[in-house]
PDB file of N, CA and C in Angstrom:
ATOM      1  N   UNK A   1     257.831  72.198  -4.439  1.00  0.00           N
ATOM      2  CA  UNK A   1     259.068  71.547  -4.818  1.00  0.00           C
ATOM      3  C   UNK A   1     259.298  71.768  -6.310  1.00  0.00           C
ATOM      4  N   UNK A   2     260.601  72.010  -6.721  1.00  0.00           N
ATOM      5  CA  UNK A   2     260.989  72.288  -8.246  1.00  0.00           C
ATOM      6  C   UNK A   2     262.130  71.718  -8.419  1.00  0.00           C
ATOM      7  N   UNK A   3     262.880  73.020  -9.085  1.00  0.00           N
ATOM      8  CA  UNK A   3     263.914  72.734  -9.803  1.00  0.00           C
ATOM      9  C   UNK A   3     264.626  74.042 -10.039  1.00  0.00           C
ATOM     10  N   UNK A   4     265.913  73.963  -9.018  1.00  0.00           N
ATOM     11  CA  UNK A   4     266.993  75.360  -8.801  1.00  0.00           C
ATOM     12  C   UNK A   4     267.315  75.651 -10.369  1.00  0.00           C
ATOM     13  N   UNK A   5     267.857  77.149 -10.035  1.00  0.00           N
ATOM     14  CA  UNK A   5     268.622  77.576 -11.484  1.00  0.00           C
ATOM     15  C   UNK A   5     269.986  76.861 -11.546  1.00  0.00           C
ATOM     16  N   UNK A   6     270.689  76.392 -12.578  1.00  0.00           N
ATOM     17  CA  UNK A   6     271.870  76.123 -12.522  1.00  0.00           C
ATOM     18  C   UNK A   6     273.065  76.637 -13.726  1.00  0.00           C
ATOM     19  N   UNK A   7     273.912  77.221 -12.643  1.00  0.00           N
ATOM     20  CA  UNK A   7     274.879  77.792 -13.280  1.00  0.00           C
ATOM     21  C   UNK A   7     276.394  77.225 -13.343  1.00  0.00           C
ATOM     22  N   UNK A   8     276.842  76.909 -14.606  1.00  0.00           N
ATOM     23  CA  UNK A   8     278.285  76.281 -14.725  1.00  0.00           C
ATOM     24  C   UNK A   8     278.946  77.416 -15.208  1.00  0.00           C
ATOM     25  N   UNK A   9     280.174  76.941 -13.972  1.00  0.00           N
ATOM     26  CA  UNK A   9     281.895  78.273 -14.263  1.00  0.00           C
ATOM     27  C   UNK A   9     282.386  77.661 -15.297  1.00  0.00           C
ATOM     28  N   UNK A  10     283.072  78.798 -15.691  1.00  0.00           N
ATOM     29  CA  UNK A  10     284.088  78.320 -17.096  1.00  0.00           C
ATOM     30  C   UNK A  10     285.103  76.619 -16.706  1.00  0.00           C
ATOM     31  N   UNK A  11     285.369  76.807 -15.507  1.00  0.00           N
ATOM     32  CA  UNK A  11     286.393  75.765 -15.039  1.00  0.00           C
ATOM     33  C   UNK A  11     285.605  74.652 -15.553  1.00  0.00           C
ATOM     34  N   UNK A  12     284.465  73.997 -15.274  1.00  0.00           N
ATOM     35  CA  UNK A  12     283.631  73.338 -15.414  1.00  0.00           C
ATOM     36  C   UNK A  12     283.405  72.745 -16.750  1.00  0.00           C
ATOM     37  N   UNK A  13     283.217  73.637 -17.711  1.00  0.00           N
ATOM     38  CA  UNK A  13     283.050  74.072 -18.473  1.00  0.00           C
ATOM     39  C   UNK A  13     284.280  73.613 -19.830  1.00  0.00           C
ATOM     40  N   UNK A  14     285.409  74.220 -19.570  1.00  0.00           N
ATOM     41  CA  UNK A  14     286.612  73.608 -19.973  1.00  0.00           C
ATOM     42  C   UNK A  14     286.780  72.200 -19.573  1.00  0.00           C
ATOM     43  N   UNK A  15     286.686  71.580 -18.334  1.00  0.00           N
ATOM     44  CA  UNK A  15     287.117  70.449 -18.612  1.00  0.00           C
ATOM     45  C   UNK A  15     286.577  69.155 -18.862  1.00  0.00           C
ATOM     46  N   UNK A  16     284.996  70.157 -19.611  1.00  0.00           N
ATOM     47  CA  UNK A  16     284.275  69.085 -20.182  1.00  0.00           C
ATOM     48  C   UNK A  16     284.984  68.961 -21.671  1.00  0.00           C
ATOM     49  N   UNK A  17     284.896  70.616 -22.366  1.00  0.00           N
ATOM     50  CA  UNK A  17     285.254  70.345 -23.717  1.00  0.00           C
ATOM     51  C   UNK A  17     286.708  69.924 -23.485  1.00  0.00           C
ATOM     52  N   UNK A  18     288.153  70.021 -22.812  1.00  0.00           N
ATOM     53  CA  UNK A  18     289.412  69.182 -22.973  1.00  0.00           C
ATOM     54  C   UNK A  18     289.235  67.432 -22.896  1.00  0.00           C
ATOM     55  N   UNK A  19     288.258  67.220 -22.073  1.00  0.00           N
ATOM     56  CA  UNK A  19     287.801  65.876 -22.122  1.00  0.00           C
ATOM     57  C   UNK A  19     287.002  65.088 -23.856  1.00  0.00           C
ATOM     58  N   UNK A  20     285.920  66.764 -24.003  1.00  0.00           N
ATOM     59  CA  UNK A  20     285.747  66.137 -25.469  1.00  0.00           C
ATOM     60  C   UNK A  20     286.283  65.831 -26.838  1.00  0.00           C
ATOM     61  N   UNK A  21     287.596  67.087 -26.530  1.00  0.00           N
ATOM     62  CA  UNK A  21     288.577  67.131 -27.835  1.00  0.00           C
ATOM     63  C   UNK A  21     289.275  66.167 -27.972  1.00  0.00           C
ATOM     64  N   UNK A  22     289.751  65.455 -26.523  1.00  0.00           N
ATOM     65  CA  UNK A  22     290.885  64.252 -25.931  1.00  0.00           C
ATOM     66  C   UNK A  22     289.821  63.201 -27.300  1.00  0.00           C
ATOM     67  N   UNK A  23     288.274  62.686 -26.655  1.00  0.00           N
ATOM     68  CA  UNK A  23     287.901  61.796 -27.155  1.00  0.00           C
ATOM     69  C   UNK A  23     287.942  62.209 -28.515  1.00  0.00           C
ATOM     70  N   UNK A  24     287.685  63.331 -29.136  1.00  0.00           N
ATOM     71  CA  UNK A  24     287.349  63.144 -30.944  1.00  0.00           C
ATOM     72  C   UNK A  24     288.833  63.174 -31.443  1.00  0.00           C
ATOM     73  N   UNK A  25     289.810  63.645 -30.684  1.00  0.00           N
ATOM     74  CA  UNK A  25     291.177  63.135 -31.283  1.00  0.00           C
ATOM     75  C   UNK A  25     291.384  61.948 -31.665  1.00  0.00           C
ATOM     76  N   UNK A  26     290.490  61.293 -30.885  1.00  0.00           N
ATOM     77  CA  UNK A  26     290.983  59.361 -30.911  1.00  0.00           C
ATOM     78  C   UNK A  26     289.841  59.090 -32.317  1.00  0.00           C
ATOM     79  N   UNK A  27     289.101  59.606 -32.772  1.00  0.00           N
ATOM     80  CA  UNK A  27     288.848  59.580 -34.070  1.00  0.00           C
ATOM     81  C   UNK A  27     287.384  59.479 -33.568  1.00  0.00           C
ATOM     82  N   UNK A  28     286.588  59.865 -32.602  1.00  0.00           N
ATOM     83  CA  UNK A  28     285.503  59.689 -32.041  1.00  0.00           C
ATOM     84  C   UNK A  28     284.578  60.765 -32.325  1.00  0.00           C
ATOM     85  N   UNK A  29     283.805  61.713 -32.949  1.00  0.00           N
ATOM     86  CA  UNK A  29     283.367  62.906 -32.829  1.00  0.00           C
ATOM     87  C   UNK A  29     282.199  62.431 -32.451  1.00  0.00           C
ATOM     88  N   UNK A  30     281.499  61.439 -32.765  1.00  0.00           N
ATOM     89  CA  UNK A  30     279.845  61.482 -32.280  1.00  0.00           C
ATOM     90  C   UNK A  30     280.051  61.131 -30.560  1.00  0.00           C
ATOM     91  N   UNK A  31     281.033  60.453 -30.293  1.00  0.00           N
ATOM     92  CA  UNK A  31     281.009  59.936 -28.960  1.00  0.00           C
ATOM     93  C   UNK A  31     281.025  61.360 -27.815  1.00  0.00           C
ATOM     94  N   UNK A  32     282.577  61.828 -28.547  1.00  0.00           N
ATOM     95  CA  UNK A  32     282.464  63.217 -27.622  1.00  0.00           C
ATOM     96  C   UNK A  32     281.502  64.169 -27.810  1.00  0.00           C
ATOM     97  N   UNK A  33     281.055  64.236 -28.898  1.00  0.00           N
ATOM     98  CA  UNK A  33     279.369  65.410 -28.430  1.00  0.00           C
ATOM     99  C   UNK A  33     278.379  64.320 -27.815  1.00  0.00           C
ATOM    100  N   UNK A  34     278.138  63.272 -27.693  1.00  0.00           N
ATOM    101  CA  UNK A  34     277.473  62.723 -26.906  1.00  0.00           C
ATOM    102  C   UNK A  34     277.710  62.852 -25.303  1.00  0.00           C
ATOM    103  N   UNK A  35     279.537  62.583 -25.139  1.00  0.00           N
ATOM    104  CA  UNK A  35     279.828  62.987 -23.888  1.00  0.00           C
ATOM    105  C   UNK A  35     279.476  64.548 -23.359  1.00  0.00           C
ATOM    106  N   UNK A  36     279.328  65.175 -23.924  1.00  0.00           N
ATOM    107  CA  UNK A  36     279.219  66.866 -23.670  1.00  0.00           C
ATOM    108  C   UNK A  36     277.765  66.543 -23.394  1.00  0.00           C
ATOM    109  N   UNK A  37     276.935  66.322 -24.054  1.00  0.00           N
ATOM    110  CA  UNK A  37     275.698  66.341 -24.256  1.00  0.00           C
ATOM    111  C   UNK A  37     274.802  65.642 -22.734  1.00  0.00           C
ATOM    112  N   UNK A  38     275.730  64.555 -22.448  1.00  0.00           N
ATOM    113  CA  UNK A  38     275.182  63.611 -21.526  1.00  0.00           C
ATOM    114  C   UNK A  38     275.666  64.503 -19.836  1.00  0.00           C
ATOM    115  N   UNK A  39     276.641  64.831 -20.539  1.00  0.00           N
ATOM    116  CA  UNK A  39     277.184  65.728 -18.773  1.00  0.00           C
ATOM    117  C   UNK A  39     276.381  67.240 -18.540  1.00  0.00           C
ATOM    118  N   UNK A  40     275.800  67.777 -19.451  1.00  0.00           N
ATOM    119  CA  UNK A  40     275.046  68.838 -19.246  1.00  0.00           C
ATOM    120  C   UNK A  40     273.558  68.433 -18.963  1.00  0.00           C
ATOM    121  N   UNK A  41     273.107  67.079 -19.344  1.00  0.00           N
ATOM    122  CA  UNK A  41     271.713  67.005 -18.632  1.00  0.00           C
ATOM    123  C   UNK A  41     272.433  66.395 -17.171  1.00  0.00           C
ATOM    124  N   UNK A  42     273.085  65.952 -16.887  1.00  0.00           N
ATOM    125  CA  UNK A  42     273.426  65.747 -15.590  1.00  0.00           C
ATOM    126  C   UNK A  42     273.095  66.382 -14.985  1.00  0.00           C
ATOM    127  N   UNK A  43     274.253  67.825 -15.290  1.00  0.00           N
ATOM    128  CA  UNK A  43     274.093  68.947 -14.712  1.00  0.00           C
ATOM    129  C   UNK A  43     272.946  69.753 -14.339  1.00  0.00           C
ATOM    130  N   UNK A  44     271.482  69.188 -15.552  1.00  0.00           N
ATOM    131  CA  UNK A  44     270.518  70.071 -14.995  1.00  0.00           C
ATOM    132  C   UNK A  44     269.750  69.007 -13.951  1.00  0.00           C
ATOM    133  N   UNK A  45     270.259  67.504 -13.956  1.00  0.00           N
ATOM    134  CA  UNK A  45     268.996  66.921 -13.403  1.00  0.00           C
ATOM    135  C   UNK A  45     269.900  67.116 -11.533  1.00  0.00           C
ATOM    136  N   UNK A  46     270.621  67.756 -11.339  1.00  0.00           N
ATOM    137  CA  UNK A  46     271.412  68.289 -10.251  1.00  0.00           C
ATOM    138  C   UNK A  46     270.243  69.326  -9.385  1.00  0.00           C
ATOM    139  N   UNK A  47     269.509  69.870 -10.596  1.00  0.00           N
ATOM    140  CA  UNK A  47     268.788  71.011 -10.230  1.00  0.00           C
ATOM    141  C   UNK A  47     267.512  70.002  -9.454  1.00  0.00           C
ATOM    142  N   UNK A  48     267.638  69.296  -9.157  1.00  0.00           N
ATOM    143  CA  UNK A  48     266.421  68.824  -8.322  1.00  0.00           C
ATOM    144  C   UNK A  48     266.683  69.220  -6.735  1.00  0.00           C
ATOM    145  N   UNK A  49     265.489  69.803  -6.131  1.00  0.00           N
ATOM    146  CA  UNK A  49     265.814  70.483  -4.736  1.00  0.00           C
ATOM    147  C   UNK A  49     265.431  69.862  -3.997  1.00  0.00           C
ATOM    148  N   UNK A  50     265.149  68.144  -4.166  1.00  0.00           N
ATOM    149  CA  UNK A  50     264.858  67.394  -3.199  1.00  0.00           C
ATOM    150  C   UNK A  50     266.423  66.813  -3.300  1.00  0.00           C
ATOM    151  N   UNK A  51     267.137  66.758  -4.157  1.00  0.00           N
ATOM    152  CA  UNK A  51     267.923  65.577  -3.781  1.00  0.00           C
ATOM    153  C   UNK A  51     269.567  66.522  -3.370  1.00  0.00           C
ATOM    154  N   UNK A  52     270.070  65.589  -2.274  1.00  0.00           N
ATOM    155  CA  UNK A  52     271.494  66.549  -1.456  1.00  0.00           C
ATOM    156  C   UNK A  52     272.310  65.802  -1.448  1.00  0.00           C
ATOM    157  N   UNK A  53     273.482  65.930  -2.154  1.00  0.00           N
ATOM    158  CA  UNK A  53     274.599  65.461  -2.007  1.00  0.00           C
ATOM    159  C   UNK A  53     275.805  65.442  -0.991  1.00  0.00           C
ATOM    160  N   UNK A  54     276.466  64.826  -0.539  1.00  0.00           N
ATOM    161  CA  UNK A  54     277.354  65.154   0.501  1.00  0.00           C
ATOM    162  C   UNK A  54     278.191  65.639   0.368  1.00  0.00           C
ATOM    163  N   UNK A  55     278.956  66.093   1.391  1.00  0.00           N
ATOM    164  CA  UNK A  55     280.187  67.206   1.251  1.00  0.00           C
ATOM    165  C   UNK A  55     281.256  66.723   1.013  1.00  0.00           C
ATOM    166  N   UNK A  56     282.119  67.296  -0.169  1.00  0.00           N
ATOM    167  CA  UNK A  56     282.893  66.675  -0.684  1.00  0.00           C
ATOM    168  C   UNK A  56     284.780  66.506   0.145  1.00  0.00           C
ATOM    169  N   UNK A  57     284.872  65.455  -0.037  1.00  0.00           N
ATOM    170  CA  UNK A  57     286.172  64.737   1.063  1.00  0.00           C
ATOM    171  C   UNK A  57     287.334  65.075   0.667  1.00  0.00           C
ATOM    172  N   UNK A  58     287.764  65.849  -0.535  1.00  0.00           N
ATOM    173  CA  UNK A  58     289.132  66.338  -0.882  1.00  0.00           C
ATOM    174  C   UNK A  58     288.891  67.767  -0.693  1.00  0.00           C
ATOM    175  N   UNK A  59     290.082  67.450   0.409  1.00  0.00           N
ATOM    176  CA  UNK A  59     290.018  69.055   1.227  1.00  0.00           C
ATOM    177  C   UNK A  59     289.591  70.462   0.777  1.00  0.00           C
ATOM    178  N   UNK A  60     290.641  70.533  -0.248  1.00  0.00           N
ATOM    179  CA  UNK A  60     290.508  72.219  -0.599  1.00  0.00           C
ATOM    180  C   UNK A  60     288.888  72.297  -0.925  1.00  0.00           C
ATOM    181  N   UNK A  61     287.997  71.367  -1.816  1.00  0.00           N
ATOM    182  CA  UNK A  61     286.966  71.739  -1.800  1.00  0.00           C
ATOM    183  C   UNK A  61     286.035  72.093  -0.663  1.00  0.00           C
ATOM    184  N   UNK A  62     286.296  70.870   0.242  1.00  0.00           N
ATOM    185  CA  UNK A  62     285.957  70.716   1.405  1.00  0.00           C
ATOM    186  C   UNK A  62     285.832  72.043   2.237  1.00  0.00           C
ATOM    187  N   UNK A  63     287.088  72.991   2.233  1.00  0.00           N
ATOM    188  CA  UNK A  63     287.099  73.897   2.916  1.00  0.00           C
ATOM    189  C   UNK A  63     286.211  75.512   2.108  1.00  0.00           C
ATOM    190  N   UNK A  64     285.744  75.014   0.669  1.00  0.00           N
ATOM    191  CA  UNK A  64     285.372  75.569  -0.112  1.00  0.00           C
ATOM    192  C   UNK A  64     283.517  74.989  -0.120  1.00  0.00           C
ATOM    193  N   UNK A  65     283.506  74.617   1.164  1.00  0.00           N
ATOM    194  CA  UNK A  65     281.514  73.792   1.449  1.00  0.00           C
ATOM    195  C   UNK A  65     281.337  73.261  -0.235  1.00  0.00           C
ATOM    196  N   UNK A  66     281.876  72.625  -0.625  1.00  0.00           N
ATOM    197  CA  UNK A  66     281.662  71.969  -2.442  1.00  0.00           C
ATOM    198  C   UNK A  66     280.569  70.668  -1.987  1.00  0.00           C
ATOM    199  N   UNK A  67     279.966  70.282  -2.411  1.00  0.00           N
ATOM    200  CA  UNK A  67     279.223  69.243  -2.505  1.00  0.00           C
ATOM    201  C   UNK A  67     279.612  68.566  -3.626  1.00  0.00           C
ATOM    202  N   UNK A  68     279.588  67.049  -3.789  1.00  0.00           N
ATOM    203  CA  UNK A  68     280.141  66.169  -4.480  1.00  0.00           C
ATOM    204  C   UNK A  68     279.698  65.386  -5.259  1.00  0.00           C
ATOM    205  N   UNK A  69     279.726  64.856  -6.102  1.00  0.00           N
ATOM    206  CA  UNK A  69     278.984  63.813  -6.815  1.00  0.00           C
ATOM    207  C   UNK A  69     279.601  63.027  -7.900  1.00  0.00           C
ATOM    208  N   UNK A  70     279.189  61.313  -8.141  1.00  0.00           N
ATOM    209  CA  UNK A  70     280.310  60.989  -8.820  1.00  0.00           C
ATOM    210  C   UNK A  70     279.271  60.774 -10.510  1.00  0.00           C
ATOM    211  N   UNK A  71     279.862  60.784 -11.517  1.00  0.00           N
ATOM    212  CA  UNK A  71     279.841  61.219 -12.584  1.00  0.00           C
ATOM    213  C   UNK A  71     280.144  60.276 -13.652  1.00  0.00           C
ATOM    214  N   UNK A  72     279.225  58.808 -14.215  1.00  0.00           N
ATOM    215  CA  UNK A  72     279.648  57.980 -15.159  1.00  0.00           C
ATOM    216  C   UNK A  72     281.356  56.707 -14.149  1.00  0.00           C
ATOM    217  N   UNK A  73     281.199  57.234 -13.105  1.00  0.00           N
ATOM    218  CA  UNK A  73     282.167  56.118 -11.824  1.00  0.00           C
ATOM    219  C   UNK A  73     283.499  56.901 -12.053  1.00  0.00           C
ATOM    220  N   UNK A  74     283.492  58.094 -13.246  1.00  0.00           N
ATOM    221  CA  UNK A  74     285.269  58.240 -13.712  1.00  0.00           C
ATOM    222  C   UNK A  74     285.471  59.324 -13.389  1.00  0.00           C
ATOM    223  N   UNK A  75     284.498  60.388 -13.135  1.00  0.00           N
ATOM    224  CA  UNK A  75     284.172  61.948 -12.657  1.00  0.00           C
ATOM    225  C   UNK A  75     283.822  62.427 -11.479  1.00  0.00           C
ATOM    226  N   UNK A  76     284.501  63.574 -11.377  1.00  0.00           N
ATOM    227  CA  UNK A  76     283.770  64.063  -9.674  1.00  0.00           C
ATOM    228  C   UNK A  76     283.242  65.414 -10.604  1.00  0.00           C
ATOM    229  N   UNK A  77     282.250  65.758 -10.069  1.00  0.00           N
ATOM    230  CA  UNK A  77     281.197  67.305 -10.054  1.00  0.00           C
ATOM    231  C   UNK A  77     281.365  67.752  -8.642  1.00  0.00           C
ATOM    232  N   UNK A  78     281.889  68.696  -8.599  1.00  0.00           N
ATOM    233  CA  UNK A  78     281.983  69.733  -7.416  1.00  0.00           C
ATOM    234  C   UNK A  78     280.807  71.273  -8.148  1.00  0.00           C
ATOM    235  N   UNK A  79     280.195  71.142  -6.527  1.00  0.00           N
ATOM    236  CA  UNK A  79     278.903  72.373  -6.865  1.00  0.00           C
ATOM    237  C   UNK A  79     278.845  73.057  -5.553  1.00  0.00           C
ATOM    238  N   UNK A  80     278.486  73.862  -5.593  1.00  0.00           N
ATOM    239  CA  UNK A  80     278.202  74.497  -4.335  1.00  0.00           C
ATOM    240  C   UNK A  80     276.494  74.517  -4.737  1.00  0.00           C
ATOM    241  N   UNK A  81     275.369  74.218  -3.269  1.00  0.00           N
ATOM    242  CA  UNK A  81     274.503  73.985  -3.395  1.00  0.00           C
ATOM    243  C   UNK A  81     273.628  74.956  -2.469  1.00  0.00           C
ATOM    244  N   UNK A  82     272.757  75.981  -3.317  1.00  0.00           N
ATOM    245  CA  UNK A  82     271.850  77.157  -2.267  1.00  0.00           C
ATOM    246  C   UNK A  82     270.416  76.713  -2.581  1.00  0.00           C
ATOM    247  N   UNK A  83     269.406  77.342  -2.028  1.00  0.00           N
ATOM    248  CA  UNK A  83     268.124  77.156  -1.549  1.00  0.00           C
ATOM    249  C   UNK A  83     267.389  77.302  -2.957  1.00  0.00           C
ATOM    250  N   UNK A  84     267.525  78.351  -4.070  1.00  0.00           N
ATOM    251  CA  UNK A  84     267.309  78.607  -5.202  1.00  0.00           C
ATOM    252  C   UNK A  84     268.235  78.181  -6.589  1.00  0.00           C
ATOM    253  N   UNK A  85     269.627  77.781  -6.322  1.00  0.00           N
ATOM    254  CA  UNK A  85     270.026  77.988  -7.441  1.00  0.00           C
ATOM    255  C   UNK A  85     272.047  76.525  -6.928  1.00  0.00           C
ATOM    256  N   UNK A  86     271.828  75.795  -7.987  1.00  0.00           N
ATOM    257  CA  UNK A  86     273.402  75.185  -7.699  1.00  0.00           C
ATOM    258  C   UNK A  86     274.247  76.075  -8.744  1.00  0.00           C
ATOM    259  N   UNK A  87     275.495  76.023  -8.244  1.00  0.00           N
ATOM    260  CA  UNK A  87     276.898  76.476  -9.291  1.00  0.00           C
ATOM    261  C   UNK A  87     277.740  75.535  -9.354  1.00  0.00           C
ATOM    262  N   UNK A  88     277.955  74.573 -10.323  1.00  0.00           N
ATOM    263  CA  UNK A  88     279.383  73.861 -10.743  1.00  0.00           C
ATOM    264  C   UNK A  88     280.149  74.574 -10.932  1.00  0.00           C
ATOM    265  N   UNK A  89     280.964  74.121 -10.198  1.00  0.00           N
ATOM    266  CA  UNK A  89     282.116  74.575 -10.069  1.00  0.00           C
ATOM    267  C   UNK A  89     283.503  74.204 -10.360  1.00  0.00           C
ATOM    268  N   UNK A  90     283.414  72.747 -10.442  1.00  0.00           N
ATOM    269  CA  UNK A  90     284.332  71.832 -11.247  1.00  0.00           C
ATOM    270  C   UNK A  90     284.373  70.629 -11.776  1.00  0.00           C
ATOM    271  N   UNK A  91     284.915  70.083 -12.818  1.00  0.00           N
ATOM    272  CA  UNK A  91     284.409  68.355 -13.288  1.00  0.00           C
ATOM    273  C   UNK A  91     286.072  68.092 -13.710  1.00  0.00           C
ATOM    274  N   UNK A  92     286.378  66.905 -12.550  1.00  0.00           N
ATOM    275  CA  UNK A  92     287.734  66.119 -13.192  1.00  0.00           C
ATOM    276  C   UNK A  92     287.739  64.911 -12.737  1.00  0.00           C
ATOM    277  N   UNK A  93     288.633  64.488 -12.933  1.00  0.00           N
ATOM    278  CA  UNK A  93     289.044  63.303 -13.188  1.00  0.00           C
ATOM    279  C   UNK A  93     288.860  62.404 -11.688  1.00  0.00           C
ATOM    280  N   UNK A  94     288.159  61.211 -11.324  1.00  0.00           N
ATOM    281  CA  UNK A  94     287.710  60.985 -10.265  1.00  0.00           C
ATOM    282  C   UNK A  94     289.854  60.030  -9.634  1.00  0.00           C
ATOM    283  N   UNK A  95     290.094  60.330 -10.556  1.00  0.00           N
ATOM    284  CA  UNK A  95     292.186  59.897 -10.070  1.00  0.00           C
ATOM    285  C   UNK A  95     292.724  60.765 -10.247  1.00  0.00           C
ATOM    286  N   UNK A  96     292.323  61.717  -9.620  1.00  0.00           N
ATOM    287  CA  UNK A  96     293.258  63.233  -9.791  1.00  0.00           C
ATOM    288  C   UNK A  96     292.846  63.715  -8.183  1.00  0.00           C
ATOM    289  N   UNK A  97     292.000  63.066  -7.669  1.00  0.00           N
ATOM    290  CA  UNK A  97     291.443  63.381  -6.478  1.00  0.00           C
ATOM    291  C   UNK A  97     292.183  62.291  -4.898  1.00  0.00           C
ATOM    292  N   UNK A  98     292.935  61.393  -6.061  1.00  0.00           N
ATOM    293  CA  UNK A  98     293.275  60.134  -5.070  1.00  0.00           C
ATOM    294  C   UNK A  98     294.519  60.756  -4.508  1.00  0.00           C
TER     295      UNK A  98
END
């Protein structure tokens, strides 16, 4: 038992940093590199190959086998999940999904 490789898409990727620029606009800079900071160990503690998330319930992913996960109660992480390795694939807004 280990720990998959994990790879984040640009999509992913972007809408961590539009999320971080949003917060240091509001005059926040330590908060938003904290937020960046805190969503990328997420992302690696994802890499655990014991633990499986369920398949995610907003369709298009759905039809895209995405696995789901919720993220600080305000985020969804969409990943697709293989035997060696996860790929994020997207991080938004957990009311963009409603």
């Amino acid at each position: 038992m280990g720990k998959r490789k994990v790879t984040i898409l640009e999509t992913a990727v972007t809408a961590i940093t539009d999320i971080a620029l949003f917060i240091e606009g509001q005059g926040l800079p330590q908060t938003a590199k904290k937020f960046v900071d805190d969503a990328f160990e997420f992302f690696e503690k994802l890499s655990d190959e014991t633990v499986e998330h369920r398949p995610c319930s907003y369709n298009f992913w759905k039809d895209l086998n995405y696995r789901c996960v919720t993220y600080k109660k305000k985020y969804v992480v969409a990943y697709i999940s293989w035997e060696k390795e996860i790929i994020i694939c997207d991080f938004v807004s957990a009311k963009l999904l409603k």
